[in-house]
C-alpha atoms as a PDB file:
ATOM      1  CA  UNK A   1      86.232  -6.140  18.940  1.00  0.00           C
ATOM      2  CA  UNK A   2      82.556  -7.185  19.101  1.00  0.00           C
ATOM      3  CA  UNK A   3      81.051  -7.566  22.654  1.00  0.00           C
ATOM      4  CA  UNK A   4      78.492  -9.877  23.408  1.00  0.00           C
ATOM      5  CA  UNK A   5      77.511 -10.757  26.905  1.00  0.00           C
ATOM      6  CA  UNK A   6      78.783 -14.528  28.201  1.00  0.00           C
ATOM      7  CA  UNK A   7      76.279 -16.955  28.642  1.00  0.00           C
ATOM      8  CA  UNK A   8      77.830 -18.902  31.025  1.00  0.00           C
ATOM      9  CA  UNK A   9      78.656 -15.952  33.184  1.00  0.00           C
ATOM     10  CA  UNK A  10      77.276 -13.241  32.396  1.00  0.00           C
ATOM     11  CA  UNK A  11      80.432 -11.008  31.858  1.00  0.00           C
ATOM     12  CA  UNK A  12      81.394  -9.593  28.669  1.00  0.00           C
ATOM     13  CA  UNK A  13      82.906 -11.833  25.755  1.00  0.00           C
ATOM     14  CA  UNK A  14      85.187 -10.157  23.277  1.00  0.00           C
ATOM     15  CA  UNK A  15      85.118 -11.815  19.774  1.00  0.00           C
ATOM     16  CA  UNK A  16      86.174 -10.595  16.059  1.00  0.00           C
ATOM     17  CA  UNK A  17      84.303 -11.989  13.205  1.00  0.00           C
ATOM     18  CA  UNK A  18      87.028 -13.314  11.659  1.00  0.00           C
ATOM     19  CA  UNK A  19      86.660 -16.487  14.385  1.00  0.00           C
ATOM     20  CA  UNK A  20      83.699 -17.816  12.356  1.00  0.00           C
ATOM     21  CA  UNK A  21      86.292 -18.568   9.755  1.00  0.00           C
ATOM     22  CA  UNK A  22      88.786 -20.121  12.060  1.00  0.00           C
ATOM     23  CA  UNK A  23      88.974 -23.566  12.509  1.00  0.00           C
ATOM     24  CA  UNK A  24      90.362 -22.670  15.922  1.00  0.00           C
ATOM     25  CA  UNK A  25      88.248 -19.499  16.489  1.00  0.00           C
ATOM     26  CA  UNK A  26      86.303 -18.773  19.513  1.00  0.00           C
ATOM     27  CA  UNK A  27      88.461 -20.621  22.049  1.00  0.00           C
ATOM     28  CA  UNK A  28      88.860 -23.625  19.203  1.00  0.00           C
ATOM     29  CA  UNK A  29      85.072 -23.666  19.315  1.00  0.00           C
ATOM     30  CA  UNK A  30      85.058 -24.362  23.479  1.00  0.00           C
ATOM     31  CA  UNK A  31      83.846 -20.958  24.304  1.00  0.00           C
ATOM     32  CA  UNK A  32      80.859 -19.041  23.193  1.00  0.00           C
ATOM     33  CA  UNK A  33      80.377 -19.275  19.403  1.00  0.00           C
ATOM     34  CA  UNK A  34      78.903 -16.320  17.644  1.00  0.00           C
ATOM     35  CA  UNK A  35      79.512 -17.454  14.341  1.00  0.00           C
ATOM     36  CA  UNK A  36      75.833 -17.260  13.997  1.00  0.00           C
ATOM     37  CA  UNK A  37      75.696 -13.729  14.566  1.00  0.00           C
ATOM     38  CA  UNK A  38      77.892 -13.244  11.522  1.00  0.00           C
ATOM     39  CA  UNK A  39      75.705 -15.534   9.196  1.00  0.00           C
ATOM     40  CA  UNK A  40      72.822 -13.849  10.124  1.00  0.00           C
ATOM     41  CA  UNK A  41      74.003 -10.363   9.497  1.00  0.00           C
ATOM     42  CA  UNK A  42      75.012 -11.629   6.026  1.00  0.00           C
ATOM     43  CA  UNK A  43      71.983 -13.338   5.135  1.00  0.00           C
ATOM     44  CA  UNK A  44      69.942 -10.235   6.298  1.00  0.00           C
ATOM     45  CA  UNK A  45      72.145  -7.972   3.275  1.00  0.00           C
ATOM     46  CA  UNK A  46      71.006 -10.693   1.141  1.00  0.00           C
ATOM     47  CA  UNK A  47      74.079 -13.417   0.932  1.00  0.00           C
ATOM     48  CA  UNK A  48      73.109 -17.130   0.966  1.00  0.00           C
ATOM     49  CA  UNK A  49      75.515 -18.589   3.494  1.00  0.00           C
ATOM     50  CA  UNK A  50      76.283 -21.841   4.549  1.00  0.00           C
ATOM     51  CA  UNK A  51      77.209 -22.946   8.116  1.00  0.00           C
ATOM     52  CA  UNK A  52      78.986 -26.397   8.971  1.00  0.00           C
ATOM     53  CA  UNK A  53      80.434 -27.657  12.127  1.00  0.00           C
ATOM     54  CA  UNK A  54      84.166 -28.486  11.729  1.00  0.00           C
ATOM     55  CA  UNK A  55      85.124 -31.502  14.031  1.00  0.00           C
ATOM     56  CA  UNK A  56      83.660 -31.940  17.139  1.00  0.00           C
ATOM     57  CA  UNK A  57      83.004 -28.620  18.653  1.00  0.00           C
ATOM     58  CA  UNK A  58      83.574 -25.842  15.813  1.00  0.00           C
ATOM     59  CA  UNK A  59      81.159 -24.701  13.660  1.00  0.00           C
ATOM     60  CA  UNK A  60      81.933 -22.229  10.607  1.00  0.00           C
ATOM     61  CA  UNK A  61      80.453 -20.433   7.481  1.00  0.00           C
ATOM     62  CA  UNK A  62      81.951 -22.473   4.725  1.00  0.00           C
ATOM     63  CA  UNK A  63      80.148 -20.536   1.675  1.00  0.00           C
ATOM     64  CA  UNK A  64      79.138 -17.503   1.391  1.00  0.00           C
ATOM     65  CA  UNK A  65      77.307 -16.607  -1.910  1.00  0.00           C
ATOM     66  CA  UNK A  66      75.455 -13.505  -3.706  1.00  0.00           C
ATOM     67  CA  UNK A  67      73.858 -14.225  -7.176  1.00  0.00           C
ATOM     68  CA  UNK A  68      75.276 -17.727  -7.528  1.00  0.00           C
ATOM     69  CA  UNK A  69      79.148 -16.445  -6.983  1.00  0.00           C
ATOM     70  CA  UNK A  70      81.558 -18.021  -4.228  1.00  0.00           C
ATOM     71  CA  UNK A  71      83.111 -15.157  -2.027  1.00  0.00           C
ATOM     72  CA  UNK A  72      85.070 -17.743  -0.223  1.00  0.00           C
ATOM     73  CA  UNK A  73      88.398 -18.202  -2.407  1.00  0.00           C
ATOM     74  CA  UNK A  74      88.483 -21.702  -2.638  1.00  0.00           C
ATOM     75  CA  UNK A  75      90.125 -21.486  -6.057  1.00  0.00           C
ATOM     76  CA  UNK A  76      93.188 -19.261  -4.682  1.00  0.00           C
ATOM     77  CA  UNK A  77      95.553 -21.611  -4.463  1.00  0.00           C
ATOM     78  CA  UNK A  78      97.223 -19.359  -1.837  1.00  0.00           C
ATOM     79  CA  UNK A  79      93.871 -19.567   0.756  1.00  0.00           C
ATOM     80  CA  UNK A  80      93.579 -22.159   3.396  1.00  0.00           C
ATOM     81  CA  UNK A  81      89.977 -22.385   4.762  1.00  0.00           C
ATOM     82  CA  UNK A  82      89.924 -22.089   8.233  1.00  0.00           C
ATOM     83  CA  UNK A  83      93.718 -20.922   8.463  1.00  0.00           C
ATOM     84  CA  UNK A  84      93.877 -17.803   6.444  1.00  0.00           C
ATOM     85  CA  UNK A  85      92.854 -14.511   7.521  1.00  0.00           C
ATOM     86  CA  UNK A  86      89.738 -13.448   5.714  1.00  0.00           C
ATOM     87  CA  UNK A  87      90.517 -10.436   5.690  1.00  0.00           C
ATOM     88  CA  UNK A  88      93.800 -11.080   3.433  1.00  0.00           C
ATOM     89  CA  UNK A  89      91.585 -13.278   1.232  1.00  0.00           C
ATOM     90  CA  UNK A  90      87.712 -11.836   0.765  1.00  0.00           C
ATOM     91  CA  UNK A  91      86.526  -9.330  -1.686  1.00  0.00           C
ATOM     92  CA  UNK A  92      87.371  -5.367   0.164  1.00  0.00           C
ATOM     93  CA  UNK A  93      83.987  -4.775   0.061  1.00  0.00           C
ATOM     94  CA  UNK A  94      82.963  -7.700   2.040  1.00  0.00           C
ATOM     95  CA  UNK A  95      85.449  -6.987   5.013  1.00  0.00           C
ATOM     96  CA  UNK A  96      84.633  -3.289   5.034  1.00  0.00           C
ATOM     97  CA  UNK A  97      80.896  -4.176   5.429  1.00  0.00           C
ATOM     98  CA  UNK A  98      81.711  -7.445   8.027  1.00  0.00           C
ATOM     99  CA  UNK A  99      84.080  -4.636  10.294  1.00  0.00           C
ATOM    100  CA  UNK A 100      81.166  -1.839  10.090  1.00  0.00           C
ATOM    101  CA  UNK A 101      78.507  -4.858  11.789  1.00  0.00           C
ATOM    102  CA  UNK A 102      81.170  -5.844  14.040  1.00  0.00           C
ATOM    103  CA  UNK A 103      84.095  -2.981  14.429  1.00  0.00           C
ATOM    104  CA  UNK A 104      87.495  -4.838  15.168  1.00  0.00           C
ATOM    105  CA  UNK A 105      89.903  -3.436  17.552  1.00  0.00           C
ATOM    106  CA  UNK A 106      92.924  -4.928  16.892  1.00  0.00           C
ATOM    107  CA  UNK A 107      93.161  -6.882  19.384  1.00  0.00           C
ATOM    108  CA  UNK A 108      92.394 -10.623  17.627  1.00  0.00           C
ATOM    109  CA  UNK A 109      95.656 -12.124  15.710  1.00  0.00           C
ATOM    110  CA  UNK A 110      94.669 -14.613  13.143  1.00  0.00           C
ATOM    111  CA  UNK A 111      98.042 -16.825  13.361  1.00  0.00           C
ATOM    112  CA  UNK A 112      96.957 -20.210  12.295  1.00  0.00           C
END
């Protein structure tokens, strides 16, 4: 998983970027949200991304694009935004270049 330090307490926060797909990622959005780490590592390899907050407290990349084309499977009939694993759902090479920015341990179970 991803460390960042917590900036409430100065300790270390582990995080996977899955969360900033999760409608209940990063504590349900009541802890530290890095989803803004994520969008700016895929903006900087050239992807026009799109971040919304989800309810009250959670905010999320809802679109992630490179020349004009969705990579968030909206039209998979099988996908649930903010429920599905993204790693199940996004193109390989996407995930592969997501878990080489931010190396997953393991650890974080996507079970919503």
């Amino acid at each position: 998983m991803t460390s960042t330090t917590c900036d409430t307490c100065g300790g270390t926060l582990h995080w996977d970027w899955t969360e900033a797909f999760c409608k209940f990622g990063f504590n349900d959005g009541d802890g530290q949200v890095e989803t803004w780490q994520v969008e700016s590592v895929l903006t900087d390899a050239g992807y026009l991304v799109k971040v919304e907050d989800w309810g009250i407290h959670n905010t999320v990349i809802t679109s992630i694009k490179k020349d004009g084309v969705e990579l968030i499977p909206y039209d998979n009939p099988d996908y649930t935004f903010g429920y599905d694993n993204p790693r199940d759902y996004f193109p390989e090479y996407l995930v592969k270049s997501l878990d080489c920015e931010f190396p997953p341990s393991g650890d974080y179970q996507f079970l919503w």
